[in-house]
N, C-alpha and C. Protein backbone atom coordinates (compact mmCIF):
# COMPACT_ATOMS: atom_id res chain seq x y z
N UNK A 1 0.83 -1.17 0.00
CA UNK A 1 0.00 0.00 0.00
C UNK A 1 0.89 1.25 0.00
N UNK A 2 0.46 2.12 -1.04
CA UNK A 2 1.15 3.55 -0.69
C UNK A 2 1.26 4.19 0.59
N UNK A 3 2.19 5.30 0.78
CA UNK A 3 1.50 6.13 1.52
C UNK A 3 1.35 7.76 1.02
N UNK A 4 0.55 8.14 1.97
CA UNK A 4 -0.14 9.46 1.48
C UNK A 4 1.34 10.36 2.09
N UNK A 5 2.35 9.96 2.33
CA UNK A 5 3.01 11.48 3.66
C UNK A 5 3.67 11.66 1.77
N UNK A 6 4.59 12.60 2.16
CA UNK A 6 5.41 13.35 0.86
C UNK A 6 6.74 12.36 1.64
N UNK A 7 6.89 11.95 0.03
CA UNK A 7 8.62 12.14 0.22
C UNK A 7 9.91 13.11 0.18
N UNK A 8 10.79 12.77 1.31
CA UNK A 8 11.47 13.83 0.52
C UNK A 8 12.79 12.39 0.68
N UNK A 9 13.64 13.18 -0.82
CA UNK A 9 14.39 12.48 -1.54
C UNK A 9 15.97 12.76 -0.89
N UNK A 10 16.72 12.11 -1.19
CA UNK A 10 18.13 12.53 -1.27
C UNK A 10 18.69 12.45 -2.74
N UNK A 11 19.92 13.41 -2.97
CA UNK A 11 19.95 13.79 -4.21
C UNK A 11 21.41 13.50 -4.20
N UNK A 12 22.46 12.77 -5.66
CA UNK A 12 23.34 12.56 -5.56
C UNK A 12 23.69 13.19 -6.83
N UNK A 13 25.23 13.28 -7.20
CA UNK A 13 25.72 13.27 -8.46
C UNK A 13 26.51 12.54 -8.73
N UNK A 14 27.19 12.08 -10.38
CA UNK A 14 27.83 11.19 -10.82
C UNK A 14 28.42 11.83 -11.82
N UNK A 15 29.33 11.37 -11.98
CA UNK A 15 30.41 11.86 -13.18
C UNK A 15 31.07 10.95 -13.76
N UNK A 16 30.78 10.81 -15.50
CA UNK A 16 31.29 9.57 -16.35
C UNK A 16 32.17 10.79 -16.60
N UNK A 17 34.04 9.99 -17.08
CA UNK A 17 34.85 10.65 -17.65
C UNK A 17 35.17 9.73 -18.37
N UNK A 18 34.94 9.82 -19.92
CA UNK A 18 35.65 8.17 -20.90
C UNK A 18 36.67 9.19 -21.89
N UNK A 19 37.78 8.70 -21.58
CA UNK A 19 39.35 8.69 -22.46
C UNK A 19 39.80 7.30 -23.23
N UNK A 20 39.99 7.78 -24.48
CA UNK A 20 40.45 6.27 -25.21
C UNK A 20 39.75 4.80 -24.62
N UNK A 21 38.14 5.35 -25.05
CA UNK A 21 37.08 4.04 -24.76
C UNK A 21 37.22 3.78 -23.21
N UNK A 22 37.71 4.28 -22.74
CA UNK A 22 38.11 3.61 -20.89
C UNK A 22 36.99 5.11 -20.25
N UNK A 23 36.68 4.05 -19.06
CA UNK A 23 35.98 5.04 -18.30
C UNK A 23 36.76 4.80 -16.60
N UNK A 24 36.87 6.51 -16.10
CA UNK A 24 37.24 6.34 -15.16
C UNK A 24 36.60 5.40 -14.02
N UNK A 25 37.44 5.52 -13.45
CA UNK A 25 36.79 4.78 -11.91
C UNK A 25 37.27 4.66 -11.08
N UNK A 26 36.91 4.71 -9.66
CA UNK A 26 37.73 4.95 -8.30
C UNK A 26 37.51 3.92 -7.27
N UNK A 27 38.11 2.89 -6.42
CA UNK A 27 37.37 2.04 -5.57
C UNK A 27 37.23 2.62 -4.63
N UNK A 28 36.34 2.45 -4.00
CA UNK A 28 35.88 2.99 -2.20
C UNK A 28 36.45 2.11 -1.09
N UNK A 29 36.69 3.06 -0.17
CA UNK A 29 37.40 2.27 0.89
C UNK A 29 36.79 3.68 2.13
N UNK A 30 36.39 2.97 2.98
CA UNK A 30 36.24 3.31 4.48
C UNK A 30 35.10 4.69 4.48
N UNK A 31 34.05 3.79 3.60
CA UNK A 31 32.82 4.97 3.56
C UNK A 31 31.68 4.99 4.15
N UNK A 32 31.33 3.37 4.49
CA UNK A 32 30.48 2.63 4.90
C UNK A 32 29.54 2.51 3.65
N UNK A 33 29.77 2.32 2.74
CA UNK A 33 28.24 2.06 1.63
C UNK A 33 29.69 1.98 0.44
N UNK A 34 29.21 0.41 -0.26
CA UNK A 34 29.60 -0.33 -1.27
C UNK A 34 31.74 -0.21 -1.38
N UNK A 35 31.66 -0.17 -0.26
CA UNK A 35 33.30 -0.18 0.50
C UNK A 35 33.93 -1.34 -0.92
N UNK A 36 35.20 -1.13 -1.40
CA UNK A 36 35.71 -2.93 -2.13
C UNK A 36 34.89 -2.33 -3.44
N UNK A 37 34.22 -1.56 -3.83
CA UNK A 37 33.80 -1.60 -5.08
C UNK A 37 34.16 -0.21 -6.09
N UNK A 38 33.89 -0.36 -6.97
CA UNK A 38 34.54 0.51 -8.15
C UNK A 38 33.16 1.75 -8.48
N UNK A 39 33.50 2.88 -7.82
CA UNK A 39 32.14 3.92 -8.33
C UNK A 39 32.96 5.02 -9.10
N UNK A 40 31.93 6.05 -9.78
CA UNK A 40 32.37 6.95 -10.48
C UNK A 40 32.78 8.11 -8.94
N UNK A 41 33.75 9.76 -9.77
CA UNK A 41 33.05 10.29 -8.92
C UNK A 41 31.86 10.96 -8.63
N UNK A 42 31.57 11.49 -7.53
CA UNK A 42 30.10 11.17 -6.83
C UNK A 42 30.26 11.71 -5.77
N UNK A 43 28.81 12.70 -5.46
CA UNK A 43 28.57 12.49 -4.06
C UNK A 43 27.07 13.52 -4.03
N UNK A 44 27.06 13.64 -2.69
CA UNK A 44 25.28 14.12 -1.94
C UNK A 44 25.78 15.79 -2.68
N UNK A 45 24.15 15.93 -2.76
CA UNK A 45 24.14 17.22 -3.54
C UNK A 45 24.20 17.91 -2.08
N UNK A 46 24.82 19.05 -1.62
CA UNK A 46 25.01 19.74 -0.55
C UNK A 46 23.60 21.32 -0.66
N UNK A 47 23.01 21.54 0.43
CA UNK A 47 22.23 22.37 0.62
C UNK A 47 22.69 23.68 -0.50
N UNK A 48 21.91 24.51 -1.18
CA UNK A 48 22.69 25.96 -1.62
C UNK A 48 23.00 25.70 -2.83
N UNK A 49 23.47 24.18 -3.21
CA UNK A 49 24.76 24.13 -4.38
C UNK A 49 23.86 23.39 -5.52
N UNK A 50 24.05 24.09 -6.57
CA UNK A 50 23.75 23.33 -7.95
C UNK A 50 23.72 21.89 -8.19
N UNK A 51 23.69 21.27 -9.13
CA UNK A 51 23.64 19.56 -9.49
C UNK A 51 25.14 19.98 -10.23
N UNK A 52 25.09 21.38 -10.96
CA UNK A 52 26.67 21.32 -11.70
C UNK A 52 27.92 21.96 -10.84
N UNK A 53 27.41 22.36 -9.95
CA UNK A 53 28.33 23.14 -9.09
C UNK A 53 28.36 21.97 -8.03
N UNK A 54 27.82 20.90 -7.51
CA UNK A 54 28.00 19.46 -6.99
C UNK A 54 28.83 18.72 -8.03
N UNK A 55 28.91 18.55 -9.29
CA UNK A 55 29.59 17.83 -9.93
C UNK A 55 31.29 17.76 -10.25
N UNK A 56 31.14 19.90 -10.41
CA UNK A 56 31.93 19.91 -10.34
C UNK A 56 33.14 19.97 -9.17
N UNK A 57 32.52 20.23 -7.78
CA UNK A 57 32.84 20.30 -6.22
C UNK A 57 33.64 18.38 -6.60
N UNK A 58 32.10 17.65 -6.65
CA UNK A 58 32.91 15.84 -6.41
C UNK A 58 34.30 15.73 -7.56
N UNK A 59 34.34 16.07 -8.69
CA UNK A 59 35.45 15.94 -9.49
C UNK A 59 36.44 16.25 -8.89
N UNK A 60 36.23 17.63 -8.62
CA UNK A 60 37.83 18.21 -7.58
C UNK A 60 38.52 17.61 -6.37
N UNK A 61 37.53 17.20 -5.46
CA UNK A 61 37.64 16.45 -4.32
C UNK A 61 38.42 15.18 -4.54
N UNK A 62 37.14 14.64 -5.47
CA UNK A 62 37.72 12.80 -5.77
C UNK A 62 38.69 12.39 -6.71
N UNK A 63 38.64 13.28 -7.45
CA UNK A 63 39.36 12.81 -8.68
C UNK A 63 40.70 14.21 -9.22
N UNK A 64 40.85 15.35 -8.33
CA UNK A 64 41.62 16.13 -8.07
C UNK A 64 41.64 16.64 -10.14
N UNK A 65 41.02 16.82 -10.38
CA UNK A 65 40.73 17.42 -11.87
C UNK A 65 39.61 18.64 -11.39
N UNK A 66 39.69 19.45 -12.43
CA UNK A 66 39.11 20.69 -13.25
C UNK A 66 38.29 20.65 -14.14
N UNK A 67 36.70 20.85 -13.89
CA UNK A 67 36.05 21.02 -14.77
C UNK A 67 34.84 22.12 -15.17
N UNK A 68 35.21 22.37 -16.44
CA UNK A 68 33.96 23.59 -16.32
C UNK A 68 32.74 23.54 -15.97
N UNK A 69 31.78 23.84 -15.78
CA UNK A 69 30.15 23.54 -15.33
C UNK A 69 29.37 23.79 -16.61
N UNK A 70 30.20 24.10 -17.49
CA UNK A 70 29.27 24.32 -18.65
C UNK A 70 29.53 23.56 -20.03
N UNK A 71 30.50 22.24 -19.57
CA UNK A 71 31.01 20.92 -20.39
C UNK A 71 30.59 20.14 -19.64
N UNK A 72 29.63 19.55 -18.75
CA UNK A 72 28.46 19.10 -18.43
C UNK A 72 27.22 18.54 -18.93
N UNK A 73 27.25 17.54 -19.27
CA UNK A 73 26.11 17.16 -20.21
C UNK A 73 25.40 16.10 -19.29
N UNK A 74 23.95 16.52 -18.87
CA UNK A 74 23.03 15.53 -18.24
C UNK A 74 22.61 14.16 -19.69
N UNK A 75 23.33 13.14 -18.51
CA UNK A 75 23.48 11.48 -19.59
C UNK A 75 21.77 11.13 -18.84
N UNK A 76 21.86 11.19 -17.63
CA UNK A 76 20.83 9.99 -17.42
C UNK A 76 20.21 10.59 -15.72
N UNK A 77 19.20 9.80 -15.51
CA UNK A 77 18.54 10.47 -14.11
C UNK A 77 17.88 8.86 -13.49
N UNK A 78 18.43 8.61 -12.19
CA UNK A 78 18.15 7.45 -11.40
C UNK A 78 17.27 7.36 -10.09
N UNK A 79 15.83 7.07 -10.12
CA UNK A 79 15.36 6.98 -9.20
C UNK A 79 15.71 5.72 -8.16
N UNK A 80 16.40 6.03 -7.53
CA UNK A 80 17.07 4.87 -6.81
C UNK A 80 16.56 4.45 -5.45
N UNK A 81 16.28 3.01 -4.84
CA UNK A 81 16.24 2.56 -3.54
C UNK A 81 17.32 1.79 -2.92
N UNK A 82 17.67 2.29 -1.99
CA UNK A 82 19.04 1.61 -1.69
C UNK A 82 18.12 1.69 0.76
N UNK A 83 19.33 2.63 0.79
CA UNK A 83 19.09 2.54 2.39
C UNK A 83 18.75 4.01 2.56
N UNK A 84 18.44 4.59 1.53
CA UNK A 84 17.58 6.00 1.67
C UNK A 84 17.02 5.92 -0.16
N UNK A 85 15.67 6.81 0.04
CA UNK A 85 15.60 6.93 -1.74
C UNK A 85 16.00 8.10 -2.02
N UNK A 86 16.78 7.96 -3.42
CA UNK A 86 17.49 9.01 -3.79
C UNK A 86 16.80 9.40 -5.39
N UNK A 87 17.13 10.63 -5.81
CA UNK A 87 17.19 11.03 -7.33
C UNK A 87 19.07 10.94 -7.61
N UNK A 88 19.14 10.49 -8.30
CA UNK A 88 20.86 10.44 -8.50
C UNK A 88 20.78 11.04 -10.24
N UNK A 89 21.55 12.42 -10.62
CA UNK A 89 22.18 12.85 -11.92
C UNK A 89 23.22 12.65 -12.29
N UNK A 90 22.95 12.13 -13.50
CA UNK A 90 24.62 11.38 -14.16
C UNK A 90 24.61 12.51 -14.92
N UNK A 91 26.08 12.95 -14.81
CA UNK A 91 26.48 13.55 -16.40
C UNK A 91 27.61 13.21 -16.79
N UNK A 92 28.28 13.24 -17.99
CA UNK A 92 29.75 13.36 -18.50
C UNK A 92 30.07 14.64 -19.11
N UNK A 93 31.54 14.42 -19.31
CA UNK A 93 32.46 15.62 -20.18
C UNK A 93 33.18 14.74 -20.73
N UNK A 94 33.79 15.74 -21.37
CA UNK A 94 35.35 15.18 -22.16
C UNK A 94 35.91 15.96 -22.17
N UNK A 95 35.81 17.04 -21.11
CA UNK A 95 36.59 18.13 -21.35
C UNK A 95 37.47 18.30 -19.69
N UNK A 96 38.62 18.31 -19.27
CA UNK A 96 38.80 18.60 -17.65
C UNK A 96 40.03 19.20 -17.75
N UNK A 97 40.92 19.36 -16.75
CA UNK A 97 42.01 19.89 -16.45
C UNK A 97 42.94 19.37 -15.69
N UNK A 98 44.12 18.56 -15.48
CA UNK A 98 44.46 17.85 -14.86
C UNK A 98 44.43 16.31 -15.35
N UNK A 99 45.52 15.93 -14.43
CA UNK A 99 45.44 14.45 -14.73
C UNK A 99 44.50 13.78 -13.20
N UNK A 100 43.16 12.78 -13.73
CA UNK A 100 42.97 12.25 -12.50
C UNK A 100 43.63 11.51 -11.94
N UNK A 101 43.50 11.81 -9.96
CA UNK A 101 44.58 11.43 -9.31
C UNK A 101 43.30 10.67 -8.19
N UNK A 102 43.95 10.17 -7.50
CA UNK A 102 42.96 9.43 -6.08
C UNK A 102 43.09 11.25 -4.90
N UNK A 103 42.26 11.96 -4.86
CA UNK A 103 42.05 13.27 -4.43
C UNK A 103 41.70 12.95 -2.45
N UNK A 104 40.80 11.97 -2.31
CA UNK A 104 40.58 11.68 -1.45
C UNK A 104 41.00 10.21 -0.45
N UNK A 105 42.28 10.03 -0.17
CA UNK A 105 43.24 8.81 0.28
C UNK A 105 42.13 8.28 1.19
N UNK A 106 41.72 8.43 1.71
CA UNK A 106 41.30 7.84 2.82
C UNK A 106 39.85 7.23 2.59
N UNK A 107 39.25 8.02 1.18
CA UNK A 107 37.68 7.46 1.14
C UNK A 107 37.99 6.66 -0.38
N UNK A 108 39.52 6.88 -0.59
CA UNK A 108 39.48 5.51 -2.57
C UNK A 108 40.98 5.08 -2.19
N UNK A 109 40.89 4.19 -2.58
CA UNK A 109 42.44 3.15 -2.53
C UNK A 109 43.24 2.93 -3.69
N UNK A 110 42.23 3.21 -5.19
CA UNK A 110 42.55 2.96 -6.29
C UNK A 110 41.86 3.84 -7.17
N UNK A 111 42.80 4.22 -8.66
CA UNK A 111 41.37 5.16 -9.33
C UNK A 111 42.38 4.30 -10.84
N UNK A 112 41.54 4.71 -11.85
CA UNK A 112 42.32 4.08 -12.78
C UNK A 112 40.98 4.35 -14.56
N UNK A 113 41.64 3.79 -15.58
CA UNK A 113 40.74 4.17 -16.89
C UNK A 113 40.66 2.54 -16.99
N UNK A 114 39.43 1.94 -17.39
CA UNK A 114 38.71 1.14 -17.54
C UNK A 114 38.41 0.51 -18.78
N UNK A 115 38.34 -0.19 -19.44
CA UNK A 115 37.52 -0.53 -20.76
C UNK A 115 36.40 -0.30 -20.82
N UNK A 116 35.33 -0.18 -21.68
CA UNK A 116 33.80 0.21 -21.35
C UNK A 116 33.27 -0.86 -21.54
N UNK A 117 33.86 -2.00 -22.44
CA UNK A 117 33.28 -2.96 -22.77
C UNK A 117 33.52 -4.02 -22.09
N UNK A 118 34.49 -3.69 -20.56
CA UNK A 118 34.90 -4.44 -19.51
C UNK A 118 35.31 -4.24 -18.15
N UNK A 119 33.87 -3.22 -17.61
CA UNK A 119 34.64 -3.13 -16.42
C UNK A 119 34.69 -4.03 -15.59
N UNK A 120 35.12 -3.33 -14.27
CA UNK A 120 35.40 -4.71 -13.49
C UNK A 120 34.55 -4.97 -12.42
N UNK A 121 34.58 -6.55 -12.31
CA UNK A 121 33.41 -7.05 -11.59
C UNK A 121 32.83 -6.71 -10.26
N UNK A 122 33.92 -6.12 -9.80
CA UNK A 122 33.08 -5.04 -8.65
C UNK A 122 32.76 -3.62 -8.77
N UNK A 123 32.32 -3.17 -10.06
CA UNK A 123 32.02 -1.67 -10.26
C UNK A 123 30.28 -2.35 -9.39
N UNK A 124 30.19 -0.92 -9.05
CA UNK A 124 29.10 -0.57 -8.24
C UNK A 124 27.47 -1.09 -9.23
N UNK A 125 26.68 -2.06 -8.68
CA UNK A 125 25.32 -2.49 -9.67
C UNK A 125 24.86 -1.53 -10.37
N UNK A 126 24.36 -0.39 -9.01
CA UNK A 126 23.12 0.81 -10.07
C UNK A 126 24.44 1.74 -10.82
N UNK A 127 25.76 2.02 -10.90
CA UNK A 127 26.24 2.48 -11.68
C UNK A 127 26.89 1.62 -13.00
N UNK A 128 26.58 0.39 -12.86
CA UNK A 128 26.96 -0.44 -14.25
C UNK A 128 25.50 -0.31 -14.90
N UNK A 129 24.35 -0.17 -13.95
CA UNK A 129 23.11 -0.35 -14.81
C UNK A 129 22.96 0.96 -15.53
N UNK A 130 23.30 1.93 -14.67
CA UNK A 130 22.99 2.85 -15.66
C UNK A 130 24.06 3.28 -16.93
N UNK A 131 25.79 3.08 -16.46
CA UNK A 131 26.55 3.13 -17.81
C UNK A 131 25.73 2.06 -18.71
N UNK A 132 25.22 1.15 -18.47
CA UNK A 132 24.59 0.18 -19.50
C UNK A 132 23.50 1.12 -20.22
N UNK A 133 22.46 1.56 -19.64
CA UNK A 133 21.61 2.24 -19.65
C UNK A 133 21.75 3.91 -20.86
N UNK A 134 22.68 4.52 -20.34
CA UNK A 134 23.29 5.95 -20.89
C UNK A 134 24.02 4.91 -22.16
N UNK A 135 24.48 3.66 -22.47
CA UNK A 135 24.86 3.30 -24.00
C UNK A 135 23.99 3.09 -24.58
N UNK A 136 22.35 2.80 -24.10
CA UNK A 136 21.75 2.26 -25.07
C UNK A 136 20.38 3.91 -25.22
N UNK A 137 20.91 4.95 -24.60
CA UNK A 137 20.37 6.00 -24.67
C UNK A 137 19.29 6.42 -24.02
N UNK A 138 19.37 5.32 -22.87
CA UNK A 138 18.08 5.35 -21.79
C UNK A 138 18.27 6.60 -21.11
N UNK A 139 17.34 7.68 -21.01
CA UNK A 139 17.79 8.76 -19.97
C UNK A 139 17.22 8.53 -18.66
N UNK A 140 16.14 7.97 -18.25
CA UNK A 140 15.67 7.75 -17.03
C UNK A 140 15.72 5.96 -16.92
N UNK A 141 15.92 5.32 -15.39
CA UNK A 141 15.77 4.13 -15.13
C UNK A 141 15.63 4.46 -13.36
N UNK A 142 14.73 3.39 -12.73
CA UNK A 142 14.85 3.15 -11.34
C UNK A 142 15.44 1.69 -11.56
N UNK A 143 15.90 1.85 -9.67
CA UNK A 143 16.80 0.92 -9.65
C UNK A 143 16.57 0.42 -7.68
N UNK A 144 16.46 -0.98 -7.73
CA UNK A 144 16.65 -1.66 -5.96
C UNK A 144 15.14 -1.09 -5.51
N UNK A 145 13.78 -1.70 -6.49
CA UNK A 145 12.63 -1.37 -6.14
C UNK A 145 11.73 -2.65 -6.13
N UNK A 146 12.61 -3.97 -6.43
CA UNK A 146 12.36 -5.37 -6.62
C UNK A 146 12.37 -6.05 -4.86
């Protein structure tokens, strides 16, 4: 049964960066949520701050790169259930500044360029579903509602 109260959502961002067919990726370590696995960067949209001014905040942080807010292209939008429900915005560039580096030691152990046609078996579910998803030009998908 539904319920009648309002939800309110939590809101994330995501950032695809693909160089020579490889897509970045960073493993998580000591975050408490999908620790050992391979996510883009990412994170909670902060009170005040844009979805592109969040995107570009997580790039700098996680991945110690430069990016404009206006080489930003919304790929895809994820209504997600996990251990809160979220709206999560994917976008990519191809455009940055810097070489990505592991920005945040203590929350990634590893960052590295990927094959697209092979990542690796612990990239994160709802972010393989949706890189799956953003190739076949899906812009919206929910996800962990089974």
């Amino acid at each position: 049964m539904k319920s009648k109260e309002r939800n309110t959502f939590r809101s994330a961002v995501y950032l695809f960066i693909i160089r020579d067919n490889k897509l970045l990726l960073l493993r998580r370590k000591n975050t408490g949520w999908k620790d050992g696995e391979y996510g883009l960067p990412a994170g909670h949209l902060e009170k005040n701050e844009t979805v592109r001014e969040a995107t570009v905040r997580e790039a700098r942080e996680e991945a110690a790169i430069e990016i404009n807010p206006n080489d930003l292209q919304l790929v895809h939008v994820q209504h997600r259930k996990a251990n809160f429900e979220y709206i999560d915005l994917y976008f990519s560039t191809s455009r940055w500044e810097g070489e990505p580096t592991i920005g945040e030691k203590d929350l990634a152990d590893d960052i590295g360029w990927f094959p697209i046609d092979s990542l690796p078996v612990n990239t994160i579910d709802y972010v393989r579903a949706v890189f799956e998803n953003w190739q076949k030009r899906i812009l919206f998908s929910e996800f962990g509602w089974n």
